[in-house]
Protein backbone atom coordinates (compact mmCIF):
# COMPACT_ATOMS: atom_id res chain seq x y z
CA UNK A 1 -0.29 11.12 23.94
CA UNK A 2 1.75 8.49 25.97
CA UNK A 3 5.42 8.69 24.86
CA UNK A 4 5.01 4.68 23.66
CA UNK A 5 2.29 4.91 22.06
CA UNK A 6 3.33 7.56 19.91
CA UNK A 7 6.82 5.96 19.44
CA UNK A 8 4.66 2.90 18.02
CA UNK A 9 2.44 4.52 15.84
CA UNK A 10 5.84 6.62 14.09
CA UNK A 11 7.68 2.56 14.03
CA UNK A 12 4.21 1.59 12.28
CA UNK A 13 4.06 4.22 10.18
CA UNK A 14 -0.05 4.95 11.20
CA UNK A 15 -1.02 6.74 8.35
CA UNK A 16 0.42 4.35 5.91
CA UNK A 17 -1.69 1.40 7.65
CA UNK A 18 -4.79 2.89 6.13
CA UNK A 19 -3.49 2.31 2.45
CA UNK A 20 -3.39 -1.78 3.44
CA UNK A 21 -6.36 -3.16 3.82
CA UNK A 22 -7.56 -1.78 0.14
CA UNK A 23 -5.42 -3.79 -1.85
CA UNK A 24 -6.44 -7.54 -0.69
CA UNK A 25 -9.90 -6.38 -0.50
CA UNK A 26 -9.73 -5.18 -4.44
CA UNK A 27 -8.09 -8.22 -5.29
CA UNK A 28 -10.45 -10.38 -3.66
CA UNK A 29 -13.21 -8.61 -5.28
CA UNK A 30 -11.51 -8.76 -8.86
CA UNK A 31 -11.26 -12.03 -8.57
CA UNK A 32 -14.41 -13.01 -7.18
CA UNK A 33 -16.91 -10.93 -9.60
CA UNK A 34 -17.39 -8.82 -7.33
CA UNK A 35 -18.46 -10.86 -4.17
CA UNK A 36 -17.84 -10.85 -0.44
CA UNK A 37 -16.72 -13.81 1.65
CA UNK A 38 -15.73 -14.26 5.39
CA UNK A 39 -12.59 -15.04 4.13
CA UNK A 40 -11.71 -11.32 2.83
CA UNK A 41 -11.31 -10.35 6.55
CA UNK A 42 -8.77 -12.85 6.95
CA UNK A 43 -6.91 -11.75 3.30
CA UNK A 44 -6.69 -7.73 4.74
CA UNK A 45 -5.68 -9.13 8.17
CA UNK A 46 -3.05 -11.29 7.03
CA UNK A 47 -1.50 -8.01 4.64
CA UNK A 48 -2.07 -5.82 7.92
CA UNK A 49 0.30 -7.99 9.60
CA UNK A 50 2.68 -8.81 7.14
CA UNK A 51 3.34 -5.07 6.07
CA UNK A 52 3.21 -3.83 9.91
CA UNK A 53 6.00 -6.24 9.84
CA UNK A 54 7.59 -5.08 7.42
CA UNK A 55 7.80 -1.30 8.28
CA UNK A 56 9.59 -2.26 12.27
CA UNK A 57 12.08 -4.28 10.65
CA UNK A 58 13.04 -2.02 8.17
CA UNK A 59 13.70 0.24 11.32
CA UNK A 60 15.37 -2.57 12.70
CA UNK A 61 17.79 -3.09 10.45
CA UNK A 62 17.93 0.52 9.86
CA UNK A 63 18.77 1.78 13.46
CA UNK A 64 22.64 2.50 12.40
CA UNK A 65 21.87 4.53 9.95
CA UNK A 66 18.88 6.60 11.48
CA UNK A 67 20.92 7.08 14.32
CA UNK A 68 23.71 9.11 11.89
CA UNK A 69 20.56 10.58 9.79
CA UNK A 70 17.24 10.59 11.89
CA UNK A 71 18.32 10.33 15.42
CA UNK A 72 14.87 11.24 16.54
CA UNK A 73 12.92 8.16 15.35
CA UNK A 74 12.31 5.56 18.09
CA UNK A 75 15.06 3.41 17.76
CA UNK A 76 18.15 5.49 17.50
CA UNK A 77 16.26 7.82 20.26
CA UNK A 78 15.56 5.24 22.77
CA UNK A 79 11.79 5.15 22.65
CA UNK A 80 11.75 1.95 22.02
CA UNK A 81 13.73 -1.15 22.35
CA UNK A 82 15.70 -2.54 19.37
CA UNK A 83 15.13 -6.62 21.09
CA UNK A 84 11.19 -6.19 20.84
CA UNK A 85 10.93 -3.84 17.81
CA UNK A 86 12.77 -7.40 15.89
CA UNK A 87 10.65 -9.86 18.00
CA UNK A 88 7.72 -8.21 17.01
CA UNK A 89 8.13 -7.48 13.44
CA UNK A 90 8.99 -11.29 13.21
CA UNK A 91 6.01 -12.38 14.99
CA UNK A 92 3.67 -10.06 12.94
CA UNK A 93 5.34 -11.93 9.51
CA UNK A 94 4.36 -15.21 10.87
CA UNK A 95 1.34 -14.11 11.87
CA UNK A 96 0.61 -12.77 8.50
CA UNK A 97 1.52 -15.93 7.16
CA UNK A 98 -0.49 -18.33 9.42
CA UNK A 99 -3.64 -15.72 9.01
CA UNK A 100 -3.19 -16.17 5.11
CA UNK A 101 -3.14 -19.96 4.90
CA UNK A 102 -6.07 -20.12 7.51
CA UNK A 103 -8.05 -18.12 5.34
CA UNK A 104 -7.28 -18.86 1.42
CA UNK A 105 -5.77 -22.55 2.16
CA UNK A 106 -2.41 -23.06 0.28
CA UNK A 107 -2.55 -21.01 -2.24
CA UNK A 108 -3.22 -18.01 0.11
CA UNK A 109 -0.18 -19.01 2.59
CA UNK A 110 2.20 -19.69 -0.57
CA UNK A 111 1.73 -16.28 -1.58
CA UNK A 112 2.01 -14.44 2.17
CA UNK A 113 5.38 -16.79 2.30
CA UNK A 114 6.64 -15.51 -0.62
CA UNK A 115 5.78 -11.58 -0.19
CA UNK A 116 7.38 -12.54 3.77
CA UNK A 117 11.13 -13.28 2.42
CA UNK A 118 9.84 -10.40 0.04
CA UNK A 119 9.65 -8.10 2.82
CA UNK A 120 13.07 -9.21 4.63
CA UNK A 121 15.23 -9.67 1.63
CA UNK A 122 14.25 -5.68 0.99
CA UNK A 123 14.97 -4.88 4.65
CA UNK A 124 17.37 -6.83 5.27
CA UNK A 125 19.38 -5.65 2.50
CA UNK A 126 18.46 -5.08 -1.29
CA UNK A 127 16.68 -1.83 -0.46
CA UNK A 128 20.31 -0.59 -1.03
CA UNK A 129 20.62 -2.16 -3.94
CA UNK A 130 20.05 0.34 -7.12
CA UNK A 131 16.93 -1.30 -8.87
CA UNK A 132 16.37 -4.69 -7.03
CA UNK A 133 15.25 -2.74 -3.80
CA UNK A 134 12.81 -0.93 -5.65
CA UNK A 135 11.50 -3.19 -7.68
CA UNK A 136 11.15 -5.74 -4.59
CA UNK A 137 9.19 -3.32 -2.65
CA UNK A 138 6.95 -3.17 -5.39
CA UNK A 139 6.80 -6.27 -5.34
CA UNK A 140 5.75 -6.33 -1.62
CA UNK A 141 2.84 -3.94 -2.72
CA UNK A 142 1.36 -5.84 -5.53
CA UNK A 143 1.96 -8.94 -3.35
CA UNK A 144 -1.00 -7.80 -1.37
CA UNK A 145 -3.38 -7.57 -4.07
CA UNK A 146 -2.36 -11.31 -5.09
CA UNK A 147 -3.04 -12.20 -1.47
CA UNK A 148 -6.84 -10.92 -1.30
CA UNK A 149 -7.25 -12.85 -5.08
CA UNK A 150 -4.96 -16.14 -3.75
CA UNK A 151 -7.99 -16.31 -1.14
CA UNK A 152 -10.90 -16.59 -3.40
CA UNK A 153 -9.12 -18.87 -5.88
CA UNK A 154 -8.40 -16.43 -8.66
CA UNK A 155 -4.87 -16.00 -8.40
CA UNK A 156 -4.87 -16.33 -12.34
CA UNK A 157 -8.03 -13.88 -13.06
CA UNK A 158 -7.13 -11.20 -15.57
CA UNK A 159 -8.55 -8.11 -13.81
CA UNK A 160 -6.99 -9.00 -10.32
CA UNK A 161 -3.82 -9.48 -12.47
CA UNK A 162 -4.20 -6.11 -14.38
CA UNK A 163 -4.62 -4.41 -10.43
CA UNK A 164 -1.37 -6.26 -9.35
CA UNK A 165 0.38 -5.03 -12.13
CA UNK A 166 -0.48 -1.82 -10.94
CA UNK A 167 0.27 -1.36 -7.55
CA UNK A 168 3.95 -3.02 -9.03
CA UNK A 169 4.52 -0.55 -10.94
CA UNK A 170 2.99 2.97 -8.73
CA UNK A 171 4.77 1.52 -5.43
CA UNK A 172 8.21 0.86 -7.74
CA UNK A 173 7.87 4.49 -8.86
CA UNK A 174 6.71 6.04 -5.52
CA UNK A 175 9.79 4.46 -3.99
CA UNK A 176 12.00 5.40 -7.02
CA UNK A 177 10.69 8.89 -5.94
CA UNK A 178 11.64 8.21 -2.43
CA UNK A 179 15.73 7.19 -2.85
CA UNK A 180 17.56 9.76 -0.45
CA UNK A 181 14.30 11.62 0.37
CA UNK A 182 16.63 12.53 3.53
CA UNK A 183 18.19 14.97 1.50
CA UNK A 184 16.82 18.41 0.41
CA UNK A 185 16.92 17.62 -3.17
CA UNK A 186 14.13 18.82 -5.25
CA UNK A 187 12.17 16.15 -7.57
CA UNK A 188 11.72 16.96 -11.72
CA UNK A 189 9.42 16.01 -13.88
CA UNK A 190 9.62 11.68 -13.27
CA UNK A 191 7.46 13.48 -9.92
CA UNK A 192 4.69 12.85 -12.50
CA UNK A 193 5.01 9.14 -13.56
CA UNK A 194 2.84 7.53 -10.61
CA UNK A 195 -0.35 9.51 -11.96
CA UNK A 196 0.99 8.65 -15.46
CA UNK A 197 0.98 5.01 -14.11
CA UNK A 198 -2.74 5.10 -12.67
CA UNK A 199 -4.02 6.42 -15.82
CA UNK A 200 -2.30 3.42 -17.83
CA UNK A 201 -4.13 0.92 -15.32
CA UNK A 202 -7.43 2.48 -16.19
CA UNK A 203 -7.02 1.75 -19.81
CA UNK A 204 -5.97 -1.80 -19.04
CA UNK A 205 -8.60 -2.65 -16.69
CA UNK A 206 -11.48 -1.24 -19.54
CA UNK A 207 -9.55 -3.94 -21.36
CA UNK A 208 -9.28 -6.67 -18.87
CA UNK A 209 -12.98 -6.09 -17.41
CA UNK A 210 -15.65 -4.42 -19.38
CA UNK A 211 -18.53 -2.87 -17.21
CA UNK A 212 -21.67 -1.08 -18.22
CA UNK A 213 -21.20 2.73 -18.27
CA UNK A 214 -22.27 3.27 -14.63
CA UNK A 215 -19.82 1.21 -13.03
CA UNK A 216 -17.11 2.21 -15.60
CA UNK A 217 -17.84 5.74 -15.06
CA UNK A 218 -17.64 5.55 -11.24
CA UNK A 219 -14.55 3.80 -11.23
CA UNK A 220 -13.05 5.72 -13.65
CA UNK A 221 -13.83 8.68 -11.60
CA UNK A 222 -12.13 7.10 -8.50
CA UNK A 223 -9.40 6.55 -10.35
CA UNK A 224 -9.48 10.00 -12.15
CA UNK A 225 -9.38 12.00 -8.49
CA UNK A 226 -6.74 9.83 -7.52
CA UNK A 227 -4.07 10.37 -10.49
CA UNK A 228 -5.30 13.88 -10.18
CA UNK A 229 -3.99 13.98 -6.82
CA UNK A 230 -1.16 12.55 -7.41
CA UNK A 231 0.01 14.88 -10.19
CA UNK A 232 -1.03 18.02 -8.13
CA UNK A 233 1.36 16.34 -5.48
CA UNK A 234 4.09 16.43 -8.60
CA UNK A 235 3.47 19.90 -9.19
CA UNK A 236 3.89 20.86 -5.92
CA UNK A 237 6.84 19.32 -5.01
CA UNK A 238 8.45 19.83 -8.54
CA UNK A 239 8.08 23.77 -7.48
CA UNK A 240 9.01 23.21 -4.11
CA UNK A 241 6.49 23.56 -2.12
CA UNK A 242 5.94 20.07 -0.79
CA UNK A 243 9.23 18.45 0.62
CA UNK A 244 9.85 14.79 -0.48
CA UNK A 245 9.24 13.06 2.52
CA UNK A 246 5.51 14.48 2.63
CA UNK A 247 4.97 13.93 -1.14
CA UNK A 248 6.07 10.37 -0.52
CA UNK A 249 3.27 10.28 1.86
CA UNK A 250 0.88 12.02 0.08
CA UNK A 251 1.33 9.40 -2.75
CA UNK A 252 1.17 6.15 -0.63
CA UNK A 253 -2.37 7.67 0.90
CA UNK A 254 -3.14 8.40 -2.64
CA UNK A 255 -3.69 4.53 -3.17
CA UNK A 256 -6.85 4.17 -1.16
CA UNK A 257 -8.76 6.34 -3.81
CA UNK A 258 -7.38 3.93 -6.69
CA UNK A 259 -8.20 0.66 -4.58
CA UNK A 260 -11.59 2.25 -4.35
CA UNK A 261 -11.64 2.08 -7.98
CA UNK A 262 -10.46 -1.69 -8.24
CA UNK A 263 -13.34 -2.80 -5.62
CA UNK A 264 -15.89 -0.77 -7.57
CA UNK A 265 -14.88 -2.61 -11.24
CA UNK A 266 -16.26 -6.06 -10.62
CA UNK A 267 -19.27 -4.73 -8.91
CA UNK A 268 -22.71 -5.29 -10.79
CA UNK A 269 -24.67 -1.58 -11.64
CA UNK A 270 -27.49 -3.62 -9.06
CA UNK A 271 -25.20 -3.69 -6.55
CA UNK A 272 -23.23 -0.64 -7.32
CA UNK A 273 -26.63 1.62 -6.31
CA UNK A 274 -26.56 -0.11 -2.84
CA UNK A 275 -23.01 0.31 -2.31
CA UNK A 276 -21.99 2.72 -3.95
CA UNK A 277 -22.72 5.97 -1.34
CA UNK A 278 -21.87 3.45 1.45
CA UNK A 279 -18.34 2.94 -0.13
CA UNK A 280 -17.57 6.81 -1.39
CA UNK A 281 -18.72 7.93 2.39
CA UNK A 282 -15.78 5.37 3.98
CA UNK A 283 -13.58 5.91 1.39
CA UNK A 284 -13.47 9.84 2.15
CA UNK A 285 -13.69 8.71 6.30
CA UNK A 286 -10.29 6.80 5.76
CA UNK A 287 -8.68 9.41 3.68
CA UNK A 288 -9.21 11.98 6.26
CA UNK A 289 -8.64 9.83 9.04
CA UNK A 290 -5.08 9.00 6.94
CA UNK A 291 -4.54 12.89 6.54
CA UNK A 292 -4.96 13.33 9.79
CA UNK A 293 -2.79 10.99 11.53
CA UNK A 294 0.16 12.01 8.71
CA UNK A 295 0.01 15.72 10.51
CA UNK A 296 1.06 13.62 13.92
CA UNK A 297 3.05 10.76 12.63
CA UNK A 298 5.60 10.63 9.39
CA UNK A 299 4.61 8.08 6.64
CA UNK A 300 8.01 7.89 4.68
């Protein structure tokens, strides 16, 4: 593979990309009922930008201290250029933010503003900050979901809310899981809260949106293989066997199973039988596609 576009796909995190686009889409959907507009395109594109630009200025304003800890990333290595790495990531945030408002009106480019000094207040600074960081980034996450419902109007609707809640709280523990993941420390039994956390959303999304048993049962199973992936990815790593950066990893991919479940919840059990092989087929495409590229590029 050419030597820049390799040192692209590490600054842009590729495997992590495919966890994006699920969370406006779900939130769109949530707060829709369960139907598709044009403007959902322009809700995934506008998250696609913003957190592409967040992950090259976080190695912006990183380079120092990858150079003392991860001299082989991009930056500190010399693949690529810190001047363009910053003018891009900046460019992408506007972008993100101009996308947004083209595509949800003001409501949609309030929200991309706000999770855009989101993503440089954590990169610029408070991800070293003991809680704030973390809880910012989660923010960042659950930001997305609020974009994709901003777009369709339903910025206040109960099950889009319940979703954004979510991805709050399973990013803030994910990156809770992640502090120092440098190191060769060994994670204990919190390893277990982010499938703890998706199991918790279930229950408040039965609450938040009732569905008859079909669609309940085929969400619930989404969501059922993906907290059971992400405890197996607990066990493993609290024995050992799977080092924290690749856990990490393993957890952030394991959000395209549980945005599965989100966009399956509003859907009718009409138009659950047409889509629902359609969906579970590209669901499993992305996964392994995501798998894939995390054996050739780092996600953490």
């Amino acid at each position: 593979m050419n030597r820049t576009l390799r040192s692209w796909g590490r600054l842009l995190r590729l495997p992590n990309l495919f966890t994006v686009p699920g969370d406006p889409l779900a939130g769109f959907l949530l707060a829709s009922g369960g139907l598709l507009a044009w403007n959902a395109a322009g809700a995934v594109g506008a998250a696609l930008l913003l957190y592409a630009a967040g992950l090259l200025l976080n190695d912006w304003f990183d380079r120092a201290v990858d150079a003392q800890e991860r001299p082989d990333r991009p930056l500190p290595s010399g693949a690529a250029l810190p001047g363009v790495v910053l003018a891009t990531g900046l460019g992408l945030l506007a972008g993100g933010v101009v996308l947004a408002w083209c595509a949800g009106g003001r409501a949609a480019g309030i929200v991309a503003a706000t999770l855009a000094a989101c993503v440089l207040a954590y990169d610029g600074g408070l991800k070293h900050t003991r809680w704030l960081g973390k809880i910012t980034m989660g923010a960042c996450r659950a930001g997305s979901v609020l974009l994709g419902a901003a777009c369709v109007g339903g910025i206040g609707s109960p099950p889009a809310l319940v979703a954004v809640a979510v991805a709050w709280a399973y990013t803030t523990s994910v990156t809770v899981l992640a502090a120092d993941e440098a190191t060769a420390r060994r994670l204990g039994h919190e390893a277990y809260v982010p499938a703890i956390l998706l199991i918790a959303g279930g229950g408040a999304m039965t609450v938040a949106l009732p569905r008859p048993a079909l669609v309940a049962a085929v969400a619930l199973l989404l969501l059922g293989a993906a907290a059971g992936d992400a405890a197996w990815v607990a066990h493993r790593t609290t024995n050992g066997r799977l080092p924290v950066p690749a856990a990490i990893g393993r957890l952030l991919r394991v959000m395209i199973l549980s945005q599965a479940a989100w966009c399956v919840w509003p859907l009718s059990a009409k138009s659950l039988g047409a889509a629902a092989l359609p969906a579970i087929a590209a669901v499993i495409v992305i996964r392994l596609v995501a798998d894939g590229a995390a054996r050739r590029f780092y996600g953490s």
